[in-house]
N, C-alpha and C. Protein backbone atom coordinates (compact mmCIF):
# COMPACT_ATOMS: atom_id res chain seq x y z
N UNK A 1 4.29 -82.32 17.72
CA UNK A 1 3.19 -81.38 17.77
C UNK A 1 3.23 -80.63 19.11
N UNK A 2 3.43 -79.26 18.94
CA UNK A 2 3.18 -78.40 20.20
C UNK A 2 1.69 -77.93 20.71
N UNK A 3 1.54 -78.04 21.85
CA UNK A 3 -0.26 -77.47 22.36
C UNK A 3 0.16 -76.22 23.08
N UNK A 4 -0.56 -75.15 22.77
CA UNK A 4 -0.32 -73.53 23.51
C UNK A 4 -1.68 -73.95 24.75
N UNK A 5 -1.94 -73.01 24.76
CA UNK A 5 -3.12 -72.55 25.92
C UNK A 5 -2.72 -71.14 26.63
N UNK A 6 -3.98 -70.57 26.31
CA UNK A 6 -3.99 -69.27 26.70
C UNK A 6 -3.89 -68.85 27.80
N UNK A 7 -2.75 -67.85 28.12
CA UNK A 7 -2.79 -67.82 29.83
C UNK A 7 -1.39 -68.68 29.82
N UNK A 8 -0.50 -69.08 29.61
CA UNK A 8 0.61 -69.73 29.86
C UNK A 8 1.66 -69.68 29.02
N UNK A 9 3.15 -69.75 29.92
CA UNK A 9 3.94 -69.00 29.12
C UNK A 9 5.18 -69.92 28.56
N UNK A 10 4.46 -71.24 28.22
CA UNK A 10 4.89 -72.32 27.14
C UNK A 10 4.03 -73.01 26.92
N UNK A 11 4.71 -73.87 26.14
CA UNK A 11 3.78 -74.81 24.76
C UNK A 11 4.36 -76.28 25.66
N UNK A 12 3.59 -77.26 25.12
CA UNK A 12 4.07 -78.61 25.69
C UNK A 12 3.94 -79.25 24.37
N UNK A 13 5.16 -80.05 23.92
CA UNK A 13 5.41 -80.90 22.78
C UNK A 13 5.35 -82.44 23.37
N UNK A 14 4.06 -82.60 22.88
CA UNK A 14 3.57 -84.03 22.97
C UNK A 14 4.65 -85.01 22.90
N UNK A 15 5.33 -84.72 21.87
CA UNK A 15 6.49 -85.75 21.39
C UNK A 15 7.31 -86.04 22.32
N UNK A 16 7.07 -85.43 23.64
CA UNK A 16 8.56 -85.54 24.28
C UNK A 16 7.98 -86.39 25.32
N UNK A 17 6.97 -87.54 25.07
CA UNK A 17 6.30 -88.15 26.31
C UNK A 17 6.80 -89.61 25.96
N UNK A 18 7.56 -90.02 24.21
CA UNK A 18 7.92 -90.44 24.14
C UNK A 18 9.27 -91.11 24.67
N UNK A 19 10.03 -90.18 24.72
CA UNK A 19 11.38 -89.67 25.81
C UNK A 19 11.54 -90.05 27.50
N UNK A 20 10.28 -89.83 27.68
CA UNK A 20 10.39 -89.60 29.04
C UNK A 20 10.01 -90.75 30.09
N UNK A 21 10.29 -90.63 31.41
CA UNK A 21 10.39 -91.89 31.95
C UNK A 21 8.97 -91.66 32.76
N UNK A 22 8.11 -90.91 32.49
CA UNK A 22 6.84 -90.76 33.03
C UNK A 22 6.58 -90.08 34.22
N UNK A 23 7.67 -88.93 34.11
CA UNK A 23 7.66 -87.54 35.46
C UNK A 23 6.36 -87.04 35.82
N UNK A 24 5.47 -87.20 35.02
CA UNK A 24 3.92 -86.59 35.67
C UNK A 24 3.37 -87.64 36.03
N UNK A 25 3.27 -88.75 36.26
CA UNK A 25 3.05 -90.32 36.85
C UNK A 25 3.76 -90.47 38.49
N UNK A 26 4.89 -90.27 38.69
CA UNK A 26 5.91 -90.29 39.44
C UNK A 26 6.53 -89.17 39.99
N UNK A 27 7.25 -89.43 41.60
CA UNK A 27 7.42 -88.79 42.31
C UNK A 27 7.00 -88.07 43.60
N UNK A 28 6.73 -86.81 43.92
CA UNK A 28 6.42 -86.61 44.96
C UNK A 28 4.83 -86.96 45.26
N UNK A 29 4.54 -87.61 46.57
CA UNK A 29 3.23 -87.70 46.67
C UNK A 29 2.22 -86.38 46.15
N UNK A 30 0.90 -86.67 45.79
CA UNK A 30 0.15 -86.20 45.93
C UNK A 30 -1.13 -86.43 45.06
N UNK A 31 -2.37 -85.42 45.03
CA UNK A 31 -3.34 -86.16 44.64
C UNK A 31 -3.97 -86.38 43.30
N UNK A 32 -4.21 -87.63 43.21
CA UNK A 32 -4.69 -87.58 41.11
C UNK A 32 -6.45 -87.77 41.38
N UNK A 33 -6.91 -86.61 41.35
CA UNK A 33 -8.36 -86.56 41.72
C UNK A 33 -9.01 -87.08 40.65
N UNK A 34 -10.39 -87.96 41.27
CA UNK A 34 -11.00 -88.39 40.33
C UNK A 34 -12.36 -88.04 40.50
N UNK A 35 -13.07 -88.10 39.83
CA UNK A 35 -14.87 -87.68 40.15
C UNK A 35 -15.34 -88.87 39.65
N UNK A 36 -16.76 -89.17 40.60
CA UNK A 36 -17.28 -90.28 40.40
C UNK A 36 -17.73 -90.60 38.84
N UNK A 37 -18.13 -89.94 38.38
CA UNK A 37 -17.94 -90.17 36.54
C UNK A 37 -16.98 -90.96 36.40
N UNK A 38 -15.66 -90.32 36.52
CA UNK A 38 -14.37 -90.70 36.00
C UNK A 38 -14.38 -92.12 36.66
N UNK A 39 -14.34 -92.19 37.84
CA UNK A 39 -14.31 -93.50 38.67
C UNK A 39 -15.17 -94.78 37.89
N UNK A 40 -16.44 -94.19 37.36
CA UNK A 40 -17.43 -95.08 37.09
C UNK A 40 -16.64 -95.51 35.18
N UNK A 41 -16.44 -94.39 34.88
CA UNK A 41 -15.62 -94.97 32.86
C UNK A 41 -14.62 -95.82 33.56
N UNK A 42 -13.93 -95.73 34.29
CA UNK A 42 -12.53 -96.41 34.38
C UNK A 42 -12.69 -97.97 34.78
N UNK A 43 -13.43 -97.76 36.01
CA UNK A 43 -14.33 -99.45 36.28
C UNK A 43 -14.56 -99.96 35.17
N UNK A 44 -15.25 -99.37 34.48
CA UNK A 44 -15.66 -100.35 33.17
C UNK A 44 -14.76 -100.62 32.31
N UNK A 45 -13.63 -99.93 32.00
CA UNK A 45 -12.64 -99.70 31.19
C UNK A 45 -12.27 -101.35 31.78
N UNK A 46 -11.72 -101.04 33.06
CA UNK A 46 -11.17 -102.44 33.45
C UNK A 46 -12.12 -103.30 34.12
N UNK A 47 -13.11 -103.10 33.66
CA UNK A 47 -14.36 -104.58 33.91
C UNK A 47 -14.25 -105.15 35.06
N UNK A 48 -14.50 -103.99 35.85
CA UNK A 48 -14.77 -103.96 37.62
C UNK A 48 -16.01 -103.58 37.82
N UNK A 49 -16.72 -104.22 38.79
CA UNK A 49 -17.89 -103.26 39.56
C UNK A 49 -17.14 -102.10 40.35
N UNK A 50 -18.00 -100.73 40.19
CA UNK A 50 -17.57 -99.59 41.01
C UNK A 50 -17.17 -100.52 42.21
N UNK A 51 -17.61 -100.90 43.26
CA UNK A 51 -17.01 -101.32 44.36
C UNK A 51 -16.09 -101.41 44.90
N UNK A 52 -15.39 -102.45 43.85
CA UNK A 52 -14.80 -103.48 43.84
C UNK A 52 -13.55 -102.53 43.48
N UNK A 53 -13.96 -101.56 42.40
CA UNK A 53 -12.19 -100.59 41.91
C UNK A 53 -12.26 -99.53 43.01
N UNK A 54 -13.49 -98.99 43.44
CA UNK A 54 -13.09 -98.21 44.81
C UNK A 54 -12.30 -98.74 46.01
N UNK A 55 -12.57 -99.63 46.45
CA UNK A 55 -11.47 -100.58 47.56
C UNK A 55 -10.49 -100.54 46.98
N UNK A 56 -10.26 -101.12 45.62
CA UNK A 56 -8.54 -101.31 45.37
C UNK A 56 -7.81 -100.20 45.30
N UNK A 57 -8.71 -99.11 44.50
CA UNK A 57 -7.81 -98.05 43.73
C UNK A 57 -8.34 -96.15 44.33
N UNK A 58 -8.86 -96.40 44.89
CA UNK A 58 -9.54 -94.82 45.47
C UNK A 58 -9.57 -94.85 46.74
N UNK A 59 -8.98 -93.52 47.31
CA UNK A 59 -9.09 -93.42 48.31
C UNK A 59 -10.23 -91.71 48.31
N UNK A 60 -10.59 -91.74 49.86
CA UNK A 60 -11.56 -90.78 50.48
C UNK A 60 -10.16 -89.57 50.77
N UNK A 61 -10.76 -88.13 49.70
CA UNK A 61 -9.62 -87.13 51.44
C UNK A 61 -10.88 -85.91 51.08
N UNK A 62 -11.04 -86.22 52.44
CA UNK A 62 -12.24 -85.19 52.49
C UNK A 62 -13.66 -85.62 52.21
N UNK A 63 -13.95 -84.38 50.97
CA UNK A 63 -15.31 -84.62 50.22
C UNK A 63 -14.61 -84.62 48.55
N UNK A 64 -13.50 -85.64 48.48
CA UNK A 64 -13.06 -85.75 47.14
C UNK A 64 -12.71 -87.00 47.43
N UNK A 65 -12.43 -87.52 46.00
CA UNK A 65 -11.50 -88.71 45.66
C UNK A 65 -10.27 -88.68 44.64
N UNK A 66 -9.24 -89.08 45.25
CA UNK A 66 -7.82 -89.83 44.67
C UNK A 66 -7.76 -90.81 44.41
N UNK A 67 -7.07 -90.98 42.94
CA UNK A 67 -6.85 -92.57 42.79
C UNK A 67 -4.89 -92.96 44.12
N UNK A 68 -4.98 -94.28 44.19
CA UNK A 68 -4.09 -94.41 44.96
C UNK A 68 -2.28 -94.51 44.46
N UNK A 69 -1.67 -93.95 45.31
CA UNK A 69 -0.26 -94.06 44.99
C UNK A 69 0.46 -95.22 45.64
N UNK A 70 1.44 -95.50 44.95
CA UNK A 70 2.47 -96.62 45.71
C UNK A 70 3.72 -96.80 46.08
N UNK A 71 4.59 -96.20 46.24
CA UNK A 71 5.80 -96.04 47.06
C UNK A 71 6.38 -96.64 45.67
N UNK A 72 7.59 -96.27 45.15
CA UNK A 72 8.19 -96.20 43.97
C UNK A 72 9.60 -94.93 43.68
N UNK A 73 10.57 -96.26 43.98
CA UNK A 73 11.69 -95.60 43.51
C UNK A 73 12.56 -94.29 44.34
N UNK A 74 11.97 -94.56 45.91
CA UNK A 74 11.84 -93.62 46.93
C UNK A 74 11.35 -92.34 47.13
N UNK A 75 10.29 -92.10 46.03
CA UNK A 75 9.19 -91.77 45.82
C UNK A 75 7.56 -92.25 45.51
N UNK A 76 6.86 -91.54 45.31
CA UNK A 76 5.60 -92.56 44.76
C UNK A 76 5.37 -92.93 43.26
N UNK A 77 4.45 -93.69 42.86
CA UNK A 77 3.90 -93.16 41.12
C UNK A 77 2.07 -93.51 41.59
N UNK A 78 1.41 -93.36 40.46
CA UNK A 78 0.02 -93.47 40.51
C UNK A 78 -0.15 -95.29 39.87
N UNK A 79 -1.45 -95.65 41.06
CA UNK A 79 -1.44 -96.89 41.03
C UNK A 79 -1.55 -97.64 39.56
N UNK A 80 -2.23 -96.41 38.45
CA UNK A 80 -2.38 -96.90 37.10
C UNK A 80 -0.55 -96.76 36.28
N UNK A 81 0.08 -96.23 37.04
CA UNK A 81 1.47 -96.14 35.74
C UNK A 81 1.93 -97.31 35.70
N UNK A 82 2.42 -97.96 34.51
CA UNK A 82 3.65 -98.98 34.01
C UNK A 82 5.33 -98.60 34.19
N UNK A 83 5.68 -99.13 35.25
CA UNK A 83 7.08 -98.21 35.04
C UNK A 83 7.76 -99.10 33.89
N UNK A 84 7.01 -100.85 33.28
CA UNK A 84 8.09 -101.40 32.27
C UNK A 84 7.40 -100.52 30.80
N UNK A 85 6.38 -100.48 30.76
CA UNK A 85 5.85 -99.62 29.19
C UNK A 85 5.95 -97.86 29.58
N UNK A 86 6.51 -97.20 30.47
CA UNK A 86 6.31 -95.75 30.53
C UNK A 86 5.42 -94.94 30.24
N UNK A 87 4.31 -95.59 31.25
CA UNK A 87 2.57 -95.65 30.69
C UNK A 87 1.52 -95.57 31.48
N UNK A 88 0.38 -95.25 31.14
CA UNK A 88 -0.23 -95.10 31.51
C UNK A 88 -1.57 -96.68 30.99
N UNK A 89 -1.87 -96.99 32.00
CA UNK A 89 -2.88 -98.31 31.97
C UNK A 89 -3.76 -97.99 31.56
N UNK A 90 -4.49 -96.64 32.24
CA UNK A 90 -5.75 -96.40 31.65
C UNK A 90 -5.97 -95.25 31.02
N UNK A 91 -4.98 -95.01 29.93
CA UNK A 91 -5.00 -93.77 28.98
C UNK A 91 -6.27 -93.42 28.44
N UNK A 92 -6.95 -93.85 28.15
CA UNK A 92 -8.14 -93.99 27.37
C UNK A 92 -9.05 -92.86 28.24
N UNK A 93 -9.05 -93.80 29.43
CA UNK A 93 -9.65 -93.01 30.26
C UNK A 93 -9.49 -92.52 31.74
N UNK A 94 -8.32 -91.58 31.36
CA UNK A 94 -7.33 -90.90 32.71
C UNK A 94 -8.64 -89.81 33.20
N UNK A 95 -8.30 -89.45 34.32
CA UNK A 95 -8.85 -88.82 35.01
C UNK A 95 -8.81 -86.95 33.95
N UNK A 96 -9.36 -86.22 34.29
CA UNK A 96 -9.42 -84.61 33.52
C UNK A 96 -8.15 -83.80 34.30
N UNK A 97 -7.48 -84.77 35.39
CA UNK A 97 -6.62 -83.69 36.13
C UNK A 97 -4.87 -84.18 34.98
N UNK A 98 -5.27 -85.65 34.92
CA UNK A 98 -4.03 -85.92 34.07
C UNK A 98 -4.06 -85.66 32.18
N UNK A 99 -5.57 -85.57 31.97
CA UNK A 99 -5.56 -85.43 30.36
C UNK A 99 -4.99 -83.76 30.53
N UNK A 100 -5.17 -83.25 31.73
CA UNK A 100 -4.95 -81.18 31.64
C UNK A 100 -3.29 -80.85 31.39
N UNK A 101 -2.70 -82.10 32.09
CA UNK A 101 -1.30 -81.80 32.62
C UNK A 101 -0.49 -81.47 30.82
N UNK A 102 0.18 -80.08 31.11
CA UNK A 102 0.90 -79.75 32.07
C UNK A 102 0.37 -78.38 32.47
N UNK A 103 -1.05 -78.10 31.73
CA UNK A 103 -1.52 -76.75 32.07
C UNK A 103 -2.45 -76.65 32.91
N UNK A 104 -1.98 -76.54 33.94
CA UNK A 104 -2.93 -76.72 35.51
C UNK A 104 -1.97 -74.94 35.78
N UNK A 105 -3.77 -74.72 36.53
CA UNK A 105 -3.38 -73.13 36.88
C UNK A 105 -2.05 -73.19 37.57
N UNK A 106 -1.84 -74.27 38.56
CA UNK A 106 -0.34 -73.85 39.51
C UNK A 106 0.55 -73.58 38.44
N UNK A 107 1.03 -74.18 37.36
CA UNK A 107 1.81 -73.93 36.69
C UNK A 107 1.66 -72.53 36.13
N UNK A 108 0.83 -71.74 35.92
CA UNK A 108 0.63 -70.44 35.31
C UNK A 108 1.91 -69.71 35.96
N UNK A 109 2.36 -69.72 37.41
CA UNK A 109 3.11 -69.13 38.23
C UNK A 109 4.29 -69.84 38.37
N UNK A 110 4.46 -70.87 38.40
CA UNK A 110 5.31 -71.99 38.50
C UNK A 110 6.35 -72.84 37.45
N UNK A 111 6.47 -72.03 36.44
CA UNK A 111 6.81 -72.60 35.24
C UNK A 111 7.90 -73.21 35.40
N UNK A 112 8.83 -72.55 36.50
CA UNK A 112 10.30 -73.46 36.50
C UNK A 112 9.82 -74.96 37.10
N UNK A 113 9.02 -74.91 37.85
CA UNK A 113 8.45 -76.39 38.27
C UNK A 113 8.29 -77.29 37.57
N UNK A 114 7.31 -77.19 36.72
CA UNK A 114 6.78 -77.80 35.32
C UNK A 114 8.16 -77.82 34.19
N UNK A 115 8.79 -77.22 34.33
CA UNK A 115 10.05 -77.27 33.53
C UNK A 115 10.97 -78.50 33.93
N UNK A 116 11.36 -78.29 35.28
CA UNK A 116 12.27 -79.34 35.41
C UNK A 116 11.78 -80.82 35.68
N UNK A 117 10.39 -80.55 35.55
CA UNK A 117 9.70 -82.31 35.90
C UNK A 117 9.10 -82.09 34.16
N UNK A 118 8.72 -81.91 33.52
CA UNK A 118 8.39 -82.70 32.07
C UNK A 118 9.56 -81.64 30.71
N UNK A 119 9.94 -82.98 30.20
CA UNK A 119 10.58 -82.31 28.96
C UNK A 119 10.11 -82.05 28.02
N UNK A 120 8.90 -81.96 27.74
CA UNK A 120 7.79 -81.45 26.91
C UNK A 120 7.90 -79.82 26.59
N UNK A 121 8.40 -79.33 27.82
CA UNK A 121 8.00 -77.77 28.04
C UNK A 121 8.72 -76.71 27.64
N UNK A 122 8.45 -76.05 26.51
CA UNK A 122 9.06 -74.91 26.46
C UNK A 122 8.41 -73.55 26.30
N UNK A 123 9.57 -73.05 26.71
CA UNK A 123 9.57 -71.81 27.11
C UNK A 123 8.74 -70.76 25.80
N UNK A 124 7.92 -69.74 26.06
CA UNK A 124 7.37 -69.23 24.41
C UNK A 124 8.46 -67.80 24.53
């Protein structure tokens, strides 16, 4: 199954997440923002007090929050990926920056980017 979205100049085929070794999970640092909503479903998801998953798994930058990364493969991945299931822990309830991927405005401009990190992507 392919997903369009208006404003972008490919489709992303779901199917190819099967394939893949979890390129939007992994690699170069940076941030998987979460909002306290999101923070608060996910706690419960994994039957934490907020607290208790903020210390382990969120960090402060700024006046936002990131969930945390971990050094992986001489790069990073996000503290929720499986590198043995090529997965995501808390699919259910990922943050809105990872349910968006791969159509995040940077990519509007950036398509060779998004190209060579998910094989999902083609070209329209």
């Amino acid at each position: 199954m392919k997903i369009y979205k208006e404003g972008f100049d490919f489709a992303f085929d779901v199917s190819a997440c099967e394939k893949c070794a979890g390129n939007c999970c992994i690699g170069e640092s940076g941030y998987i923002w979460v909002s306290p909503s999101e923070m608060q479903n996910i706690s419960d998801f994994l039957g934490l007090n907020i607290d208790k998953f903020y210390k382990k798994y969120v960090e402060k930058v700024k006046y936002k929050y990131s969930l945390k990364e971990i050094e992986y493969n001489g790069g990073f991945k996000c503290v929720f990926f499986d590198e043995d299931k090529r997965g995501c822990t808390i699919y259910p309830v990922r943050p809105k920056q990872c349910r968006s991927f791969p159509f995040w405005e940077h990519f509007k401009t950036n398509t060779k980017e998004v190209e060579d990190e998910c094989p999902g992507i083609t070209r329209l």
